[in-house]
Protein backbone atom coordinates (compact mmCIF):
# COMPACT_ATOMS: atom_id res chain seq x y z
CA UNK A 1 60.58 -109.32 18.33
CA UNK A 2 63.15 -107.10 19.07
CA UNK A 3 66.39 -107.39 16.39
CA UNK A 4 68.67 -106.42 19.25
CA UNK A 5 71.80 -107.31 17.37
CA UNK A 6 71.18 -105.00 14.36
CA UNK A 7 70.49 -102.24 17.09
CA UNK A 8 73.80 -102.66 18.56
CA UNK A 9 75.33 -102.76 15.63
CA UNK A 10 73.62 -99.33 14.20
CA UNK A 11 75.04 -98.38 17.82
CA UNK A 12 78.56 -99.17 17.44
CA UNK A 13 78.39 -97.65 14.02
CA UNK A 14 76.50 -94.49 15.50
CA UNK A 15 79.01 -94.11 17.83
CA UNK A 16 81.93 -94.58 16.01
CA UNK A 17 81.04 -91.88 14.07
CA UNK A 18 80.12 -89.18 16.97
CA UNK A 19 81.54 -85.95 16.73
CA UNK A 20 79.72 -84.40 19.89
CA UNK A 21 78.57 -85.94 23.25
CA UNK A 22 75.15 -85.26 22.10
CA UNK A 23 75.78 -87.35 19.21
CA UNK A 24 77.01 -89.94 21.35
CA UNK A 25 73.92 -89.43 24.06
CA UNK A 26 71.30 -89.17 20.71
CA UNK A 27 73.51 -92.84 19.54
CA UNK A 28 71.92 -94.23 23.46
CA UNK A 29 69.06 -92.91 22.76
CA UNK A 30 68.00 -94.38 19.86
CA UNK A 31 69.59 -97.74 21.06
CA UNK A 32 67.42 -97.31 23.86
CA UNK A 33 64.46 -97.02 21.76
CA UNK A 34 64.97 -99.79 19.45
CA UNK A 35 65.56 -102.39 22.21
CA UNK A 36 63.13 -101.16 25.24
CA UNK A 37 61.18 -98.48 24.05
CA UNK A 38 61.49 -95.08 26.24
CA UNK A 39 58.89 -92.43 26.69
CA UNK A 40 61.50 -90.44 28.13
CA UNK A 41 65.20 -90.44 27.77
CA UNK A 42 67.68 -87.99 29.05
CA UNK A 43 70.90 -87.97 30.33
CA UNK A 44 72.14 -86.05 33.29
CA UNK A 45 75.64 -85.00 34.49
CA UNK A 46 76.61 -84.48 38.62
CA UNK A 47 78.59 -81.83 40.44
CA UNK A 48 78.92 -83.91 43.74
CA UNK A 49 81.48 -80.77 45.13
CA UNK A 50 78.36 -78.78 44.76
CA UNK A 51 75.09 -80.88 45.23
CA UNK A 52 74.23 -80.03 41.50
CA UNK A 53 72.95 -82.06 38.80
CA UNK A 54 72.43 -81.03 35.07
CA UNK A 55 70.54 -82.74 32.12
CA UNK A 56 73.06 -83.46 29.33
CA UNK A 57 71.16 -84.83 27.25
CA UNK A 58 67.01 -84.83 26.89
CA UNK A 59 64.45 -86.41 24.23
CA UNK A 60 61.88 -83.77 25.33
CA UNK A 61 63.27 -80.31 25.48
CA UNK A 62 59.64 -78.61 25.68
CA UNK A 63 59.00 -80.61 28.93
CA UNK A 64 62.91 -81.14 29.82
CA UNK A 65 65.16 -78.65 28.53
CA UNK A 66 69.27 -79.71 29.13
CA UNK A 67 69.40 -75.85 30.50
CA UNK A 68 70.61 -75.06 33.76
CA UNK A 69 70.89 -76.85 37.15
CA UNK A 70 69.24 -78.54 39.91
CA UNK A 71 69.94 -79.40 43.99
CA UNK A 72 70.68 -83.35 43.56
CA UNK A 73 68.02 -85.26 46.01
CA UNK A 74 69.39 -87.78 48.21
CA UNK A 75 66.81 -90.31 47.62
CA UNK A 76 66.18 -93.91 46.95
CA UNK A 77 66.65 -92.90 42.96
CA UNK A 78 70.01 -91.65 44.05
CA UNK A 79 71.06 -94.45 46.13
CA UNK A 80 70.61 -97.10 43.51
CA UNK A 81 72.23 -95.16 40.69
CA UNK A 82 75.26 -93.05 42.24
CA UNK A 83 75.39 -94.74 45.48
CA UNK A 84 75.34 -98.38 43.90
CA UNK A 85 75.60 -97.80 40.05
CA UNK A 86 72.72 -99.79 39.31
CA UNK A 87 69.80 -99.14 37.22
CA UNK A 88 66.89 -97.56 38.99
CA UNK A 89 63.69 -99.96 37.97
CA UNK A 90 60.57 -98.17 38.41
CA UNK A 91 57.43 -100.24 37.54
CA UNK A 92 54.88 -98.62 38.47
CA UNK A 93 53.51 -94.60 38.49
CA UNK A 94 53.33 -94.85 42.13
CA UNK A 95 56.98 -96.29 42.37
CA UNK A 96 57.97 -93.37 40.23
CA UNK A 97 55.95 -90.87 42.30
CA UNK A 98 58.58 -92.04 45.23
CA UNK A 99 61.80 -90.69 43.95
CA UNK A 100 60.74 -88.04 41.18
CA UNK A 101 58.50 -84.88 42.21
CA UNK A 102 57.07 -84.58 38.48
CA UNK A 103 56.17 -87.84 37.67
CA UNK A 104 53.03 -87.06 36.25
CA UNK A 105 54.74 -85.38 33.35
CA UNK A 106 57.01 -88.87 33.31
């Protein structure tokens, strides 16, 4: 089982103590890890003036490099998280295959 409240404590302390945004984003990260597990965690910024959206933050640079921009896709993915700010729930590949064009690297 999951020692959830040790990870949010290593998380307050982690975050306490970040000088960057990527420390900050690396502090989610890890919390992420500990509590859910995450094949793949990035975080992404949005230009909503100009339709663009750029990854902050990424776990996999080889695969997902924070470099440069990308048209934002109105979709369902969209809908749920900057439409409704909610957390998208994908459960299954084909789910994921929906909303995200590459989700056979996911």
């Amino acid at each position: 089982m999951t020692d959830t409240a040790q990870a949010r404590r290593a998380f307050d302390a982690d975050l306490a103590a970040a000088a960057t945004p990527d420390d900050a984003y690396a502090a989610l990260h890890r919390l992420a890890q500990a509590v859910v597990g995450a094949k793949l965690f990035t975080v992404m910024t949005v230009d909503m003036t100009a339709g663009l959206a750029r990854r902050a933050y990424t776990s996999d640079p080889a695969s997902y490099p924070a470099t440069g921009t990308k048209p934002i896709e109105m979709n369902a993915w969209f809908e749920v998280v900057h439409g409704r700010h909610e957390i998208f729930v994908a459960n299954t590949l084909a789910d994921i295959a929906k909303v995200f064009p590459d989700y056979q690297l996911i």
